[in-house]
Protein backbone atom coordinates (compact mmCIF):
# COMPACT_ATOMS: atom_id res chain seq x y z
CA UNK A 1 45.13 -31.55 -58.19
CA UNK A 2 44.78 -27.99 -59.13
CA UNK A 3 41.02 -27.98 -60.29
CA UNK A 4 40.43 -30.13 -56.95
CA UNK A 5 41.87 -26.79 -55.00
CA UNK A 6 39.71 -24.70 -56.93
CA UNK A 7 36.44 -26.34 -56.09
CA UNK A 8 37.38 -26.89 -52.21
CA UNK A 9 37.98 -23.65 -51.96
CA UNK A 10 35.12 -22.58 -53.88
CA UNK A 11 32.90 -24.73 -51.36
CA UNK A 12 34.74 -23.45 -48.78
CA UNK A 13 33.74 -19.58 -49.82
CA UNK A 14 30.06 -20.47 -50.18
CA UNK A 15 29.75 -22.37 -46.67
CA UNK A 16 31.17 -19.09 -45.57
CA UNK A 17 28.85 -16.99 -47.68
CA UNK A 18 25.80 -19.15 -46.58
CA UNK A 19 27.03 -18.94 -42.28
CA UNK A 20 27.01 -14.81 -43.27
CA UNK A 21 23.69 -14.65 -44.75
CA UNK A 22 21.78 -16.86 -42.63
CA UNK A 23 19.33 -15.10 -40.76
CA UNK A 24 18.46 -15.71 -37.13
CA UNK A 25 15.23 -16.51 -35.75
CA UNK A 26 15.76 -16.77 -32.46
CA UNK A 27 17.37 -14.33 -29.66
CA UNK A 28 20.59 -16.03 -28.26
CA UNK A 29 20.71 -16.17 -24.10
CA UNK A 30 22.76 -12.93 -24.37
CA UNK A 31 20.82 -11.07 -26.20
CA UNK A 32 17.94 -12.17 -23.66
CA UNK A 33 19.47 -11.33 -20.86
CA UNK A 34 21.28 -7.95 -22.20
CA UNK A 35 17.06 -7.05 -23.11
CA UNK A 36 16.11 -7.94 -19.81
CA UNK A 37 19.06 -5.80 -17.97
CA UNK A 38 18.10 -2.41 -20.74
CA UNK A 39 14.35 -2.98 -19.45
CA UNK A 40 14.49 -3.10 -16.16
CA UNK A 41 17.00 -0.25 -16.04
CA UNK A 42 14.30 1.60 -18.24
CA UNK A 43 11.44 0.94 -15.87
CA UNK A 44 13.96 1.94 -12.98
CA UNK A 45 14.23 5.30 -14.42
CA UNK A 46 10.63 5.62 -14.65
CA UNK A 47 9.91 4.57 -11.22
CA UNK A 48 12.66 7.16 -10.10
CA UNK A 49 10.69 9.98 -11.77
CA UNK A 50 7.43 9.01 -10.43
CA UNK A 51 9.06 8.95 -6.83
CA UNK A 52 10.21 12.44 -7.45
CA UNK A 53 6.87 14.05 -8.70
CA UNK A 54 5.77 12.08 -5.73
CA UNK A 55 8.42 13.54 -3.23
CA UNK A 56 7.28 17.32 -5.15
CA UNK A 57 3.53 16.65 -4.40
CA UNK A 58 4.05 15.43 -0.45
CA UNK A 59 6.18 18.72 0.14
CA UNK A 60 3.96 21.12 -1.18
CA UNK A 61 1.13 19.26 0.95
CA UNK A 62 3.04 19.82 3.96
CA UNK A 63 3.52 23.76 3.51
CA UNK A 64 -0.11 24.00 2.70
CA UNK A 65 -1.96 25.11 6.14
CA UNK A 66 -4.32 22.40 7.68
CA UNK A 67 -7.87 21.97 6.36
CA UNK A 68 -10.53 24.03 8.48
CA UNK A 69 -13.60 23.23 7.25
CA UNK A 70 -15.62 20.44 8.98
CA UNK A 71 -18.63 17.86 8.42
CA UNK A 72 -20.88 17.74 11.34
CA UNK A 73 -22.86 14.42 12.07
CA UNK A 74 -26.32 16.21 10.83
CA UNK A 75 -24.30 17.02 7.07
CA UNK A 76 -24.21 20.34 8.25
CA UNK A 77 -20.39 21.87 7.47
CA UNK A 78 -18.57 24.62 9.72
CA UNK A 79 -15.38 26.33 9.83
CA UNK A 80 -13.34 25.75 13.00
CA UNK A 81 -9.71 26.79 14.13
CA UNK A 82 -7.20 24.27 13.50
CA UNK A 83 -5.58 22.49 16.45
CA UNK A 84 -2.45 21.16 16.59
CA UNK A 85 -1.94 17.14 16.98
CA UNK A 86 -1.11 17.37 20.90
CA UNK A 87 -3.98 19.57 21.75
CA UNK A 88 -7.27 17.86 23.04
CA UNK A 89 -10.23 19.33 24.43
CA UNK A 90 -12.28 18.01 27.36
CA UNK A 91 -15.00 17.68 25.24
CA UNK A 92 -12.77 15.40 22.94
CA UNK A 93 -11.44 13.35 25.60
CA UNK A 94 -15.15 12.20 26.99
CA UNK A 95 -16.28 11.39 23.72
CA UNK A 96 -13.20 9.46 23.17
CA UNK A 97 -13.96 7.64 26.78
CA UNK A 98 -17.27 6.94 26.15
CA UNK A 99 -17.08 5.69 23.12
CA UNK A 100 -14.47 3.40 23.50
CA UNK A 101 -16.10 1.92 26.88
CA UNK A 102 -19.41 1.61 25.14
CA UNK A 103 -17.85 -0.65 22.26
CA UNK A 104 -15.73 -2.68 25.27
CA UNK A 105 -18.95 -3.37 26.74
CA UNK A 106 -22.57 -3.90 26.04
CA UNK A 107 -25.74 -2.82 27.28
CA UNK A 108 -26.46 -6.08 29.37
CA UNK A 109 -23.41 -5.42 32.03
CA UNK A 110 -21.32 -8.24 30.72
CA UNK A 111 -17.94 -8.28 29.06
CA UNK A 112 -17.68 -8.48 25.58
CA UNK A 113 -16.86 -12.21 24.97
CA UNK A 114 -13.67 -13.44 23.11
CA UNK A 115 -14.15 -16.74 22.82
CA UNK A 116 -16.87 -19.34 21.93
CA UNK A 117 -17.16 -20.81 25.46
CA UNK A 118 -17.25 -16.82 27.01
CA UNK A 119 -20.25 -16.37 24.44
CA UNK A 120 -22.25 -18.88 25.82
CA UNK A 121 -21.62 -18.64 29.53
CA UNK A 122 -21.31 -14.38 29.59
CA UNK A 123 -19.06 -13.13 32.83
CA UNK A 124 -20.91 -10.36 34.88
CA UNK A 125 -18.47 -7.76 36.07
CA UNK A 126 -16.89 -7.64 39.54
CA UNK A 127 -18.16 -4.27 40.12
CA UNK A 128 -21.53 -4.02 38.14
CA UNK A 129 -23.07 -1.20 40.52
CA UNK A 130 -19.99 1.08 40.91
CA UNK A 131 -19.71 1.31 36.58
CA UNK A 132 -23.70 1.29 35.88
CA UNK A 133 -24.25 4.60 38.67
CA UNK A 134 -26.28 7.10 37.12
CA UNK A 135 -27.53 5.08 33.86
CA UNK A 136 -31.33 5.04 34.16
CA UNK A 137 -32.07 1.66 33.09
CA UNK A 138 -35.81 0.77 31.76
């Protein structure tokens, strides 16, 4: 009975030696998930120092004094005073008119259609003489 002791607990030691020294080949759900968590903390450290440099770059743009240099239509560039966002011009406002009302309507007097039926069968405005008074039309 005594040998038979020896040798089950010998067997027992080497199952325990052989559970030690096996070697893992595969990453456990834990040690997934605790990868996952370290990474995404990582890239929201990064992200939080991009949003500062960010923050650093839109700050300094805003005590910088507005641009005053300015492309003309021909390519042609000029330096003008800077206005501030409220101020408009005359000059601004009847460009801003006209260009609008030219893109609402077309050359023909009708109303820009908006859908397939209004394409085919155009509407003529209600007041075509008092809106077309003073266009010279060949």
């Amino acid at each position: 009975m005594a040998v038979s002791k020896g040798i089950s607990n010998d067997s027992i030691n080497q199952k325990r030696l052989r559970f030690l020294n096996r070697q893992q080949t595969k990453f456990s759900t834990g040690d997934a998930l605790a990868l996952f968590a370290v990474g995404t903390f990582g890239l929201h450290i990064l992200t939080f120092f991009v949003l500062l440099m960010l923050y650093g770059s839109y700050s300094s743009l805003s005590k910088k004094a507005p641009p005053s240099l300015v492309q003309l239509e021909t390519g042609k560039s000029i330096t003008v005073a800077p206005l501030g966002s409220l101020e408009r011009t005359s000059q601004v406002v009847t460009r801003f008119v006209t260009d609008t009302m030219t893109l609402m309507m077309n050359w023909s007097g009708t109303l820009t259609p908006t859908t397939v039926e209004e394409a085919n069968n155009p509407r003529v405005r209600a007041s075509q003489s008092g809106l077309t008074q003073g266009i010279r039309r060949i």
